[in-house]
Protein backbone atom coordinates (compact mmCIF):
# COMPACT_ATOMS: atom_id res chain seq x y z
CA UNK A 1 76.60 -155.43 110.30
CA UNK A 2 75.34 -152.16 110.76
CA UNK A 3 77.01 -148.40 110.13
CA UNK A 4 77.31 -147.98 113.69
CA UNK A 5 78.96 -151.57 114.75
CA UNK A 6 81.12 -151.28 111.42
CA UNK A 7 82.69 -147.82 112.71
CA UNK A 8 83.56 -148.48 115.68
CA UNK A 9 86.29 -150.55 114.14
CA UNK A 10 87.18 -147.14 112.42
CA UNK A 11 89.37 -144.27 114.09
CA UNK A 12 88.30 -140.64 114.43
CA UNK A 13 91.35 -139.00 112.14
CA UNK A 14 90.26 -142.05 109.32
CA UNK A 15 88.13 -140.62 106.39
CA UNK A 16 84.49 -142.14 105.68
CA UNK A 17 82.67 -142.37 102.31
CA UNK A 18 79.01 -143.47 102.87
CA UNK A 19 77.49 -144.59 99.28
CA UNK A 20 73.55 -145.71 99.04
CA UNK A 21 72.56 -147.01 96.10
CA UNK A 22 74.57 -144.59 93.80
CA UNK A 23 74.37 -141.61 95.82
CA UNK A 24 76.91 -140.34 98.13
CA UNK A 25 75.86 -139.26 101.32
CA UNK A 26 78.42 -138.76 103.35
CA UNK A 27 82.17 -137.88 102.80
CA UNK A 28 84.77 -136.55 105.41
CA UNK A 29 86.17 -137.10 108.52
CA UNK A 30 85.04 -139.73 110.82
CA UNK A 31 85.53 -137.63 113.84
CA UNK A 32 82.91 -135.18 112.17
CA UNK A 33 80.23 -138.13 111.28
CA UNK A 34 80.54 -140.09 114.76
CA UNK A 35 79.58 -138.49 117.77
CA UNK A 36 82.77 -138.79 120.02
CA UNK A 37 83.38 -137.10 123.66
CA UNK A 38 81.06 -134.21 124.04
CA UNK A 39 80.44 -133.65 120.08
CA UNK A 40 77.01 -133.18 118.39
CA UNK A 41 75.36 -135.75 116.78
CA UNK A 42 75.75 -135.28 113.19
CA UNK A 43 72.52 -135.66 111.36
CA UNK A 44 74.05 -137.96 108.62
CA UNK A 45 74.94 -140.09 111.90
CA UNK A 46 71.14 -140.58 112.84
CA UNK A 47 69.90 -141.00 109.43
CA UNK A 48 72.49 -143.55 108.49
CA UNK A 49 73.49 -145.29 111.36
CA UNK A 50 70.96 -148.18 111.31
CA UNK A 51 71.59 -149.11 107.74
CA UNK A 52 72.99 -152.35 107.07
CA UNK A 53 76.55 -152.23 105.12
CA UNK A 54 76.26 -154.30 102.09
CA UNK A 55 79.92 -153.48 101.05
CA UNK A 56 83.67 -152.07 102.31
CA UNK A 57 86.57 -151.13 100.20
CA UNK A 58 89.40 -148.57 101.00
CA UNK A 59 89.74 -146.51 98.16
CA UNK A 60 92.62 -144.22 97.50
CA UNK A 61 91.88 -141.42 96.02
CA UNK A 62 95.07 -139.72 93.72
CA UNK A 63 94.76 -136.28 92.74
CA UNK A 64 96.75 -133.26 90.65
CA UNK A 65 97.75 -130.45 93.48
CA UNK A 66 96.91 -128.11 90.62
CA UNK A 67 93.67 -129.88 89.35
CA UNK A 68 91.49 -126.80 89.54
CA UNK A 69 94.21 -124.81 87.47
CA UNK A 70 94.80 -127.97 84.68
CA UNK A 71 90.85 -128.40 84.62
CA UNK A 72 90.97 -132.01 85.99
CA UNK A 73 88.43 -133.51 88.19
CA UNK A 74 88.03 -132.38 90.85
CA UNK A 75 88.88 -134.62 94.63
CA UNK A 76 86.26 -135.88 96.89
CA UNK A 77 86.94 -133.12 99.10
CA UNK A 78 88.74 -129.78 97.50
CA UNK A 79 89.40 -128.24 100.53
CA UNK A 80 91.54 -130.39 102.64
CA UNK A 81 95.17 -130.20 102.50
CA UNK A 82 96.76 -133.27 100.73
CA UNK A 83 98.19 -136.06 103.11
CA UNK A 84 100.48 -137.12 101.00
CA UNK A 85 102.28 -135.89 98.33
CA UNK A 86 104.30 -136.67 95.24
CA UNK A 87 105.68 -134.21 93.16
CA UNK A 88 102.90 -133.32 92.20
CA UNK A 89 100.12 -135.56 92.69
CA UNK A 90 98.17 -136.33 96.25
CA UNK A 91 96.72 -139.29 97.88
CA UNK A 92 93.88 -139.76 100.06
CA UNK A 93 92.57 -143.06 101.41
CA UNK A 94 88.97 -143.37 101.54
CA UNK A 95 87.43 -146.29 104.06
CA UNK A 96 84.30 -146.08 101.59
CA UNK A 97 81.20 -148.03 102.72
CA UNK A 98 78.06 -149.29 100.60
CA UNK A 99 74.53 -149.00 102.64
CA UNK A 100 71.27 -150.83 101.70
CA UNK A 101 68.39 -148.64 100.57
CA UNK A 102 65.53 -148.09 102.70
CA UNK A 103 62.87 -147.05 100.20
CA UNK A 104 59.93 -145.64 101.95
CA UNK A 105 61.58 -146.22 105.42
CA UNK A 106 61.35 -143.19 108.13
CA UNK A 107 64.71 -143.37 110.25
């Protein structure tokens, strides 16, 4: 299965990690990595689109509101507003998705 056919099972508000080999290459919004209505083409969407997915998980990601302050690691994304929250920790959900690596491949 391919990134492409693989997010189409995906909706736009859902948030995608894209992971090749050990590198992340994409995290965020679907909506903003998927080319929907009369949206742009992302770029990560034309380079990675083709790739075959070796792997899915949903990962949640839990995080300290106040991790910047308590010098704690910091979330996949730092600027987004928590979905959730309690007390004081937030979670994120993460459909994360492991590509093969095209070594020496143009795409």
């Amino acid at each position: 299965m391919t990134v492409e056919e693989f997010i189409g099972t995906l909706e736009s508000s859902d948030r995608l990690r894209i992971i090749e080999g050990k590198a992340e290459v994409y995290v965020g919004y679907l909506a903003a990595f998927k080319p929907f209505a009369d949206h742009e083409i992302s770029e990560e969407y034309r380079k990675y689109r083709e790739h075959e997915v070796k792997k899915f998980r949903a990962v949640p990601e839990i995080t300290h509101k106040r991790w910047k302050e308590l010098g704690l690691m910091k979330p996949l994304e730092p600027d987004q507003t928590a979905q959730y929250k309690f007390s004081d920790l937030q979670m994120s959900l993460y459909y994360t998705i492991y590509i093969q690596e095209r070594k020496g491949q143009e795409v």
